[in-house]
N, C-alpha and C. Protein backbone atom coordinates (compact mmCIF):
# COMPACT_ATOMS: atom_id res chain seq x y z
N UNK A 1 -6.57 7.14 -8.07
CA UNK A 1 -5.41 6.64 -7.35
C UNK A 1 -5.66 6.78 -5.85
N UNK A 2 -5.24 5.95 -5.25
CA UNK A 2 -5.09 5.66 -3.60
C UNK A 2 -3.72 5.91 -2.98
N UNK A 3 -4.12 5.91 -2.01
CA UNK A 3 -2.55 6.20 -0.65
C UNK A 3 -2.76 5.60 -0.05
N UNK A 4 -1.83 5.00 0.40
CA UNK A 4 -1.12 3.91 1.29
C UNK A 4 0.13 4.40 2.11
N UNK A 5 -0.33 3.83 3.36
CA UNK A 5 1.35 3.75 4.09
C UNK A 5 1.07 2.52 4.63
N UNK A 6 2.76 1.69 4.31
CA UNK A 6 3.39 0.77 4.69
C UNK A 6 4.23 0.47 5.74
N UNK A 7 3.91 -0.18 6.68
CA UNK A 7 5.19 -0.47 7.72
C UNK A 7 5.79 -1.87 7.78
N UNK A 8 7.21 -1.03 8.32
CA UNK A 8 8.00 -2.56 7.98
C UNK A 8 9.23 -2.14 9.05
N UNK A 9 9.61 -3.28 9.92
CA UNK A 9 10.20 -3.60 10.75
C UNK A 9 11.97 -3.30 9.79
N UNK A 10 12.61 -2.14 10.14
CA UNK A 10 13.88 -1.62 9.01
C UNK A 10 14.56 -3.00 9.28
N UNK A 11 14.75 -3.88 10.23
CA UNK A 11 16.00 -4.71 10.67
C UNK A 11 15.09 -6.30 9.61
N UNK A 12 14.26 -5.93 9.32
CA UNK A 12 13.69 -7.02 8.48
C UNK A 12 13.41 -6.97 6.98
N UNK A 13 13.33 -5.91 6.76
CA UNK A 13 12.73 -5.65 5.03
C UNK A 13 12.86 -3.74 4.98
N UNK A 14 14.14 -3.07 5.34
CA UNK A 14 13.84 -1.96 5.65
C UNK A 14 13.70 -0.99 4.07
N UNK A 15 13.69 0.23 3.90
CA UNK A 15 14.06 0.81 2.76
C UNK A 15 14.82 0.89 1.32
N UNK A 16 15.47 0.68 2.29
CA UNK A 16 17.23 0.44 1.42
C UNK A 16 17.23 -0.69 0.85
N UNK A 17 16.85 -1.83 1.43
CA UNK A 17 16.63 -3.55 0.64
C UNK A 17 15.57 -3.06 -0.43
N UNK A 18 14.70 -2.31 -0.49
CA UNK A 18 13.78 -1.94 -1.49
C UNK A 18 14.41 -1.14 -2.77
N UNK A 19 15.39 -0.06 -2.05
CA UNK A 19 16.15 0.52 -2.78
C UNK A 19 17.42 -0.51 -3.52
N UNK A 20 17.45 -1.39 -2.98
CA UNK A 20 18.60 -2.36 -3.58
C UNK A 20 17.59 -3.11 -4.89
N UNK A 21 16.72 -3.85 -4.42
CA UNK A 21 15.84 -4.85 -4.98
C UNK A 21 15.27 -4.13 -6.25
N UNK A 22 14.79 -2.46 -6.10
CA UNK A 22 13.98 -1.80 -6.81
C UNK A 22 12.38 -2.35 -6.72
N UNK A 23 12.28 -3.79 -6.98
CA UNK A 23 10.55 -4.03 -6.40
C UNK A 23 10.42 -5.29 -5.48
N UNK A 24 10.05 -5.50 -4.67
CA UNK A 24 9.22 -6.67 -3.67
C UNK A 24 7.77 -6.74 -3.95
N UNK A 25 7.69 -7.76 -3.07
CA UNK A 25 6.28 -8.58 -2.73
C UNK A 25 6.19 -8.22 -1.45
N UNK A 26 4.74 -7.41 -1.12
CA UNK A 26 5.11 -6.70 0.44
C UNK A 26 3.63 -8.00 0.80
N UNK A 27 4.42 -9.03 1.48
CA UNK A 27 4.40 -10.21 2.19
C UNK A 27 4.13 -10.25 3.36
N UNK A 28 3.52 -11.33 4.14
CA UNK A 28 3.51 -11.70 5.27
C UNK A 28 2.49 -11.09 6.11
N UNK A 29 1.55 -10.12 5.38
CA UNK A 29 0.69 -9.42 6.60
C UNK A 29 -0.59 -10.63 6.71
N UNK A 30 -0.97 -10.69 8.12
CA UNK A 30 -1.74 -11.60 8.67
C UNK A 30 -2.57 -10.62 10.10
N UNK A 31 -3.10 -9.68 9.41
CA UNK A 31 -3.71 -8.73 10.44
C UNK A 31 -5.48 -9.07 9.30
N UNK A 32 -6.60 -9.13 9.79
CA UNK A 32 -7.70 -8.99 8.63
C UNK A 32 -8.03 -8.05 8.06
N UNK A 33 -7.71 -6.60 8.93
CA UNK A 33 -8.02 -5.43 8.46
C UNK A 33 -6.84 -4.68 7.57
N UNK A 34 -5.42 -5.04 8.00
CA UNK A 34 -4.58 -4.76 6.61
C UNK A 34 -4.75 -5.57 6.04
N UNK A 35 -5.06 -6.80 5.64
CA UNK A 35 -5.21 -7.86 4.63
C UNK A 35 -6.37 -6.83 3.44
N UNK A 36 -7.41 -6.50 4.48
CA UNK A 36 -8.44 -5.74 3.36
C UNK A 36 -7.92 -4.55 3.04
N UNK A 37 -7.26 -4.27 3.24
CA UNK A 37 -6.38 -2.91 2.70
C UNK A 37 -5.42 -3.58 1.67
N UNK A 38 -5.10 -4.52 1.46
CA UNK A 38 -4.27 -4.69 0.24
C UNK A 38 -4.91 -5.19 -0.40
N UNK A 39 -6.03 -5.56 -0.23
CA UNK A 39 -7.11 -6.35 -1.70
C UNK A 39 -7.70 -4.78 -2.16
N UNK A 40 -7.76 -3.78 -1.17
CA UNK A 40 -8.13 -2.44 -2.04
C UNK A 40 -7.20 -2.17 -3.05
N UNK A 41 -5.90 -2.43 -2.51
CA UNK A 41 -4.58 -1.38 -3.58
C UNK A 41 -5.00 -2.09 -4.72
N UNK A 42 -4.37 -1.12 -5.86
CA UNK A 42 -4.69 -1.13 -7.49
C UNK A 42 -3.51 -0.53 -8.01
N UNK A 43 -2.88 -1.49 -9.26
CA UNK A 43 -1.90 -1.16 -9.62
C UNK A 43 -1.91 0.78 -10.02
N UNK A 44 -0.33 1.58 -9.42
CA UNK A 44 -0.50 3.00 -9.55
C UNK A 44 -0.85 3.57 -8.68
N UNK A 45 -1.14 2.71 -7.17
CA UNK A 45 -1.17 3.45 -6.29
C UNK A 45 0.00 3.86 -5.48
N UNK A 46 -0.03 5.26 -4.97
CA UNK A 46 1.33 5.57 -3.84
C UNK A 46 1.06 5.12 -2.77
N UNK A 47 2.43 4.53 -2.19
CA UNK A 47 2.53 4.25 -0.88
C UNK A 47 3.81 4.85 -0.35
N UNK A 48 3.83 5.15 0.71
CA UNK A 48 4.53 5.69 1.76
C UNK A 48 5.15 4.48 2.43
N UNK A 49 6.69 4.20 2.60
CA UNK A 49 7.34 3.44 2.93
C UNK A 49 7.50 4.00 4.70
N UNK A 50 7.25 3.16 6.13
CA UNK A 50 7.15 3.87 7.22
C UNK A 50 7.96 2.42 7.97
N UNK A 51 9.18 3.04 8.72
CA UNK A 51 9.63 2.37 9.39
C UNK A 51 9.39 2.11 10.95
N UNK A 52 8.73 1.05 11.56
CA UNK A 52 8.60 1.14 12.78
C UNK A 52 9.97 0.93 13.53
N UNK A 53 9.29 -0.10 14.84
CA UNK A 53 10.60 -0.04 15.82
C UNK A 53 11.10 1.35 16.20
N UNK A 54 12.04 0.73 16.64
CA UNK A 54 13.09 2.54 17.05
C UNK A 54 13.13 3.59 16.48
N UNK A 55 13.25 3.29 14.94
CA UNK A 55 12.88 4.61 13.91
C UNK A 55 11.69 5.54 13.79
N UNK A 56 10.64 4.79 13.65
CA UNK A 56 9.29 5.70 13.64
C UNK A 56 8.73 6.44 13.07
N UNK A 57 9.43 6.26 11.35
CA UNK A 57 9.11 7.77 10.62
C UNK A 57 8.94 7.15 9.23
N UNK A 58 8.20 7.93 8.58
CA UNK A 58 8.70 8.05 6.82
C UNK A 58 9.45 8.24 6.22
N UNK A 59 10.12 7.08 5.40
CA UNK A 59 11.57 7.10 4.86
C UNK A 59 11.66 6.69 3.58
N UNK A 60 10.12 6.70 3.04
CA UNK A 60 10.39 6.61 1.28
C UNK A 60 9.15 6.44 1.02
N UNK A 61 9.12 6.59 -0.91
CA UNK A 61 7.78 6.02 -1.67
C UNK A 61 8.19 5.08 -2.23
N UNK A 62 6.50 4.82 -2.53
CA UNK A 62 6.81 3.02 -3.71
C UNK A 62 5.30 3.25 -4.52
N UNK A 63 5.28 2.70 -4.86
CA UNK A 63 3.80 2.48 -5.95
C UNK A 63 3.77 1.26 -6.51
N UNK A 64 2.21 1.00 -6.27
CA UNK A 64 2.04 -0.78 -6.38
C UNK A 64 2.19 -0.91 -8.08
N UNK A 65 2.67 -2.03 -8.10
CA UNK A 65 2.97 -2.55 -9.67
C UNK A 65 2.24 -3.47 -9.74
N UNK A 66 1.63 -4.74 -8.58
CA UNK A 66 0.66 -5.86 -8.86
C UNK A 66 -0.04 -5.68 -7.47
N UNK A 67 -1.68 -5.62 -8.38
CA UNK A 67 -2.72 -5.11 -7.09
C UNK A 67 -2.75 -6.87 -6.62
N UNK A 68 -3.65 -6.81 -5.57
CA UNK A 68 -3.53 -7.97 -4.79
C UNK A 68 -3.83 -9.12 -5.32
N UNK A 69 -3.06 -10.39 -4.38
CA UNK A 69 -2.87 -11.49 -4.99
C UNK A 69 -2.26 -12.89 -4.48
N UNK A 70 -2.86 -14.23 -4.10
CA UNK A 70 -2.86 -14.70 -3.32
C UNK A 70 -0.98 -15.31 -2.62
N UNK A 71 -1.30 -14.77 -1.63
CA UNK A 71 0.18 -15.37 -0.56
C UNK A 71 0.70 -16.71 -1.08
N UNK A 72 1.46 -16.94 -1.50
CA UNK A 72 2.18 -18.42 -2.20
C UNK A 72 2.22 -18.98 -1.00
N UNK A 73 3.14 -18.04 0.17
CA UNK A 73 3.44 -18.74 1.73
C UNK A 73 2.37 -18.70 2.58
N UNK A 74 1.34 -18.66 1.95
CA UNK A 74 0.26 -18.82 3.34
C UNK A 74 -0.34 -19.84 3.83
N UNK A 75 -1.34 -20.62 4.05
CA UNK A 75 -1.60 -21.78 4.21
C UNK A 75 -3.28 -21.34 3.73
N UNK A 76 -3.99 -20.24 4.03
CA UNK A 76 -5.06 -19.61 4.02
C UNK A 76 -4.84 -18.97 2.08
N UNK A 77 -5.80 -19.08 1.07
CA UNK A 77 -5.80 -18.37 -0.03
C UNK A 77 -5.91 -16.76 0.34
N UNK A 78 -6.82 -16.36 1.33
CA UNK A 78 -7.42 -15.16 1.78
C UNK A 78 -6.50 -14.12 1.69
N UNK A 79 -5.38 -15.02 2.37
CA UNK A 79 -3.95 -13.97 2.65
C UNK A 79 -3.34 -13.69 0.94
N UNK A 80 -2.84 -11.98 1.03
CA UNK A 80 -2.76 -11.92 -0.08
C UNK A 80 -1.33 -11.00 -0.09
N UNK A 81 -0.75 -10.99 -1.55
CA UNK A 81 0.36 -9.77 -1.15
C UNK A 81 0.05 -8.71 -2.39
N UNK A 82 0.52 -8.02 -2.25
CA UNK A 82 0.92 -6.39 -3.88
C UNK A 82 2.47 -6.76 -3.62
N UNK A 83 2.64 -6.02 -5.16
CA UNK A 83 4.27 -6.05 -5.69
C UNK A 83 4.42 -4.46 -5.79
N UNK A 84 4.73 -4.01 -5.27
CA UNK A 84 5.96 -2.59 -5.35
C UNK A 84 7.12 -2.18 -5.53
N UNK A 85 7.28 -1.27 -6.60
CA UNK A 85 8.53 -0.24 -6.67
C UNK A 85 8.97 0.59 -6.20
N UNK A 86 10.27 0.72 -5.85
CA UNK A 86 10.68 2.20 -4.67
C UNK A 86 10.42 3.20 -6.24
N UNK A 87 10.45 4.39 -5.45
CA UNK A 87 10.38 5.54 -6.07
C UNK A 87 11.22 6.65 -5.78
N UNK A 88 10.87 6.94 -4.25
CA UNK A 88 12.75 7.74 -4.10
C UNK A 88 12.31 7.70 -2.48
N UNK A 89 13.64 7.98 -1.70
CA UNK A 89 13.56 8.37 -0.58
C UNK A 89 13.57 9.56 -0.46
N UNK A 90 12.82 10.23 1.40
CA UNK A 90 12.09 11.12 1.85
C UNK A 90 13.80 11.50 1.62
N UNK A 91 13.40 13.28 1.53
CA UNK A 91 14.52 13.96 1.82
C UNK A 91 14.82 14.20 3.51
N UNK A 92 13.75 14.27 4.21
CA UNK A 92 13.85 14.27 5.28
C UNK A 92 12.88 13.80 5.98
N UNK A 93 13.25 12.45 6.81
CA UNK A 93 12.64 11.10 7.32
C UNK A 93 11.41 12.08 8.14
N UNK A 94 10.25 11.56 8.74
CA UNK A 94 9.13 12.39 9.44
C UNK A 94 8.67 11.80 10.19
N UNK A 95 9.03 11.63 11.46
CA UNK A 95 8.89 10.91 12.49
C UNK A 95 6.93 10.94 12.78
N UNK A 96 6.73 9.92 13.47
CA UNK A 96 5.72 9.50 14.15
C UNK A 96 5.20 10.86 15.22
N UNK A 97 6.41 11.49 15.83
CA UNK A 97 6.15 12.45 16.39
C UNK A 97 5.90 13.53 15.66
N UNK A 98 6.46 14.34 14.71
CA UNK A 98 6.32 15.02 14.53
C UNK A 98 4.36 14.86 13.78
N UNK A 99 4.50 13.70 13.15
CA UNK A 99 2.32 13.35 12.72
C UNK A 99 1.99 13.94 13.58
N UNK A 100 1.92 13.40 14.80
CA UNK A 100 1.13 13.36 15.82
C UNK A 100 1.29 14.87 15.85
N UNK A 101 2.18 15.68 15.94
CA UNK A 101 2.13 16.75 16.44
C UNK A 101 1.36 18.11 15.50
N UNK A 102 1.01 17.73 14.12
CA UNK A 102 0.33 18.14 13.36
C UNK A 102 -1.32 17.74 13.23
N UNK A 103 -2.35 18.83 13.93
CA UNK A 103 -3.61 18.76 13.96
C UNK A 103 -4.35 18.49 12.95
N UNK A 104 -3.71 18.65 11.47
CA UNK A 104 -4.04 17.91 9.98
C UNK A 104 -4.55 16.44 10.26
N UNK A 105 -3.52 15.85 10.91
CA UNK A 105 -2.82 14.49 10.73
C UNK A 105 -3.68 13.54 11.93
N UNK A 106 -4.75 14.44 13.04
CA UNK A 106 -5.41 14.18 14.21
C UNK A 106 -6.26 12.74 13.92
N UNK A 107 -6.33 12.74 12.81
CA UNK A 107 -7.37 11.20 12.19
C UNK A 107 -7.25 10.35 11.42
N UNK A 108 -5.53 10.42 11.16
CA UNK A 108 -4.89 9.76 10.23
C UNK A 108 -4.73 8.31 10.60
N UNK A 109 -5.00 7.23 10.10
CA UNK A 109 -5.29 5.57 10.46
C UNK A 109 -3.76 5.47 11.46
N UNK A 110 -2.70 5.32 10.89
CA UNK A 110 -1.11 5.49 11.86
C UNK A 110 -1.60 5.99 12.97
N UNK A 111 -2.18 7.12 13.35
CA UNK A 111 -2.04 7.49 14.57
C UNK A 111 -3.34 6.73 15.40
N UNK A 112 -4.21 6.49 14.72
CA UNK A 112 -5.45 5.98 15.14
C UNK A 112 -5.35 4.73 15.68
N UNK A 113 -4.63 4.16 15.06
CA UNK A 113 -4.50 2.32 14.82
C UNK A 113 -2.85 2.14 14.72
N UNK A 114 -2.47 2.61 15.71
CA UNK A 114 -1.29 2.71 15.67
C UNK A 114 -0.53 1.26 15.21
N UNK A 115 -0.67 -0.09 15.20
CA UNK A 115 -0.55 -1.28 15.50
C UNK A 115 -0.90 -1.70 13.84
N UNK A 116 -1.66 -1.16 12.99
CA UNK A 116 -1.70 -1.78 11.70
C UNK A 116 -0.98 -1.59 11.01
N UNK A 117 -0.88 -2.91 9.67
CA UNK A 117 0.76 -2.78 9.39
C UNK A 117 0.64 -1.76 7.78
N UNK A 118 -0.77 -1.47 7.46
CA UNK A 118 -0.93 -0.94 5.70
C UNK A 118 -2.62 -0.05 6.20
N UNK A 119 -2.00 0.76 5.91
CA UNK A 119 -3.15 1.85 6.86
C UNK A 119 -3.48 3.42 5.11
N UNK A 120 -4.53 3.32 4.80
CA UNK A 120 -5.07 3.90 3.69
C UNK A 120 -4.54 5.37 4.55
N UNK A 121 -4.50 6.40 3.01
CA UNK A 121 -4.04 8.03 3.55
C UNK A 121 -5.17 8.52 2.95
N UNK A 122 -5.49 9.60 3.23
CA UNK A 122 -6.63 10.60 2.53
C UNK A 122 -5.29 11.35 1.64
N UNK A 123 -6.18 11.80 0.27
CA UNK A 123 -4.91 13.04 -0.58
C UNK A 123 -4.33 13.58 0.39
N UNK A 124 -4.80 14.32 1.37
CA UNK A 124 -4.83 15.62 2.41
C UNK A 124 -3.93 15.08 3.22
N UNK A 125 -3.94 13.99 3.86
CA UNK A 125 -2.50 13.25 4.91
C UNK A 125 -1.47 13.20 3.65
N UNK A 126 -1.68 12.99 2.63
CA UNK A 126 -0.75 12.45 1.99
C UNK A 126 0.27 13.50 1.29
N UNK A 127 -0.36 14.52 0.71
CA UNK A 127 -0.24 16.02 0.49
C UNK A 127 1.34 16.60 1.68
N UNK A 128 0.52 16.62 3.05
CA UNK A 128 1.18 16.89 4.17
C UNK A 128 2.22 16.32 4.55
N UNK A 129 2.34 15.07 4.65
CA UNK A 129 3.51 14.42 5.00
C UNK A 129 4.35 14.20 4.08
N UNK A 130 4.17 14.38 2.80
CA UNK A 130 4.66 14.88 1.26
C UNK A 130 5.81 16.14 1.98
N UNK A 131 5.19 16.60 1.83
CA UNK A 131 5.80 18.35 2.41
C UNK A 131 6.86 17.78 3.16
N UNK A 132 6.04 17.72 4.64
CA UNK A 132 7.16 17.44 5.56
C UNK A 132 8.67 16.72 5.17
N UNK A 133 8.54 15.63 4.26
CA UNK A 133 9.43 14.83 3.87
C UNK A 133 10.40 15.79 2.72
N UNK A 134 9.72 16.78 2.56
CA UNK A 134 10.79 17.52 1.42
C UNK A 134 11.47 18.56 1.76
N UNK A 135 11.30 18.92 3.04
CA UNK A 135 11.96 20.36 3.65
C UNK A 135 13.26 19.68 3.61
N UNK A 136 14.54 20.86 3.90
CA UNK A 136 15.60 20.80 3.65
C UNK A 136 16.48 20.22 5.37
């Protein structure tokens, strides 16, 4: 199994529409290097739901249900999407700052590549920001 974190613009496709829907088609990425990050995912992998914009943090899981597969809306076959299920939300959201501020987290793709929209986790990031999201 693999880790994934996902970002998504909350005022466009945020959490909660996931939590309503229960599964999506996580659509529309047109970056080449997250594109090859979703032809990696395999159904059963976790992903980390991460809200950019103003928010900035981790605010849920999902796990892919259909590994990759070509964009209906694309014009390009190349472009591809996965289908995911929520799983539950963070007990307590984990900001961008607080990553950064954990020396674990110093080489984690998010902080590296701040700008990509599906960025692979090592167990060990994933482990950690696990935690963080469960304190009280």
């Amino acid at each position: 199994m693999a880790y994934w974190l996902l970002k998504t613009e909350p005022n466009t496709y945020s959490f909660q529409d996931l939590e309503q829907d229960k599964t999506t088609e996580w659509d529309g990425v047109r970056n080449y290097q997250a594109r090859n990050h979703l032809n990696s995912m395999k159904t059963g992998d976790s992903c980390m739901i991460y809200h950019s914009g103003k928010e900035r943090a981790v605010v849920g899981f999902a796990k892919v249900i259909k590994a990759a597969y070509p964009d209906p809306k694309a014009d390009d076959p190349r472009w591809v999407n996965v289908d995911i299920q929520v799983q539950a939300a963070v007990k307590t959201p984990v900001t961008l700052a607080e990553m950064k501020a954990e020396k674990a987290l110093a080489e984690m793709t998010l902080i590296r590549q701040s700008r990509l929209s599906v960025c692979p986790m090592t167990r060990a990031e994933w482990q950690l920001v696990s935690k963080l999201a469960k304190r009280a």
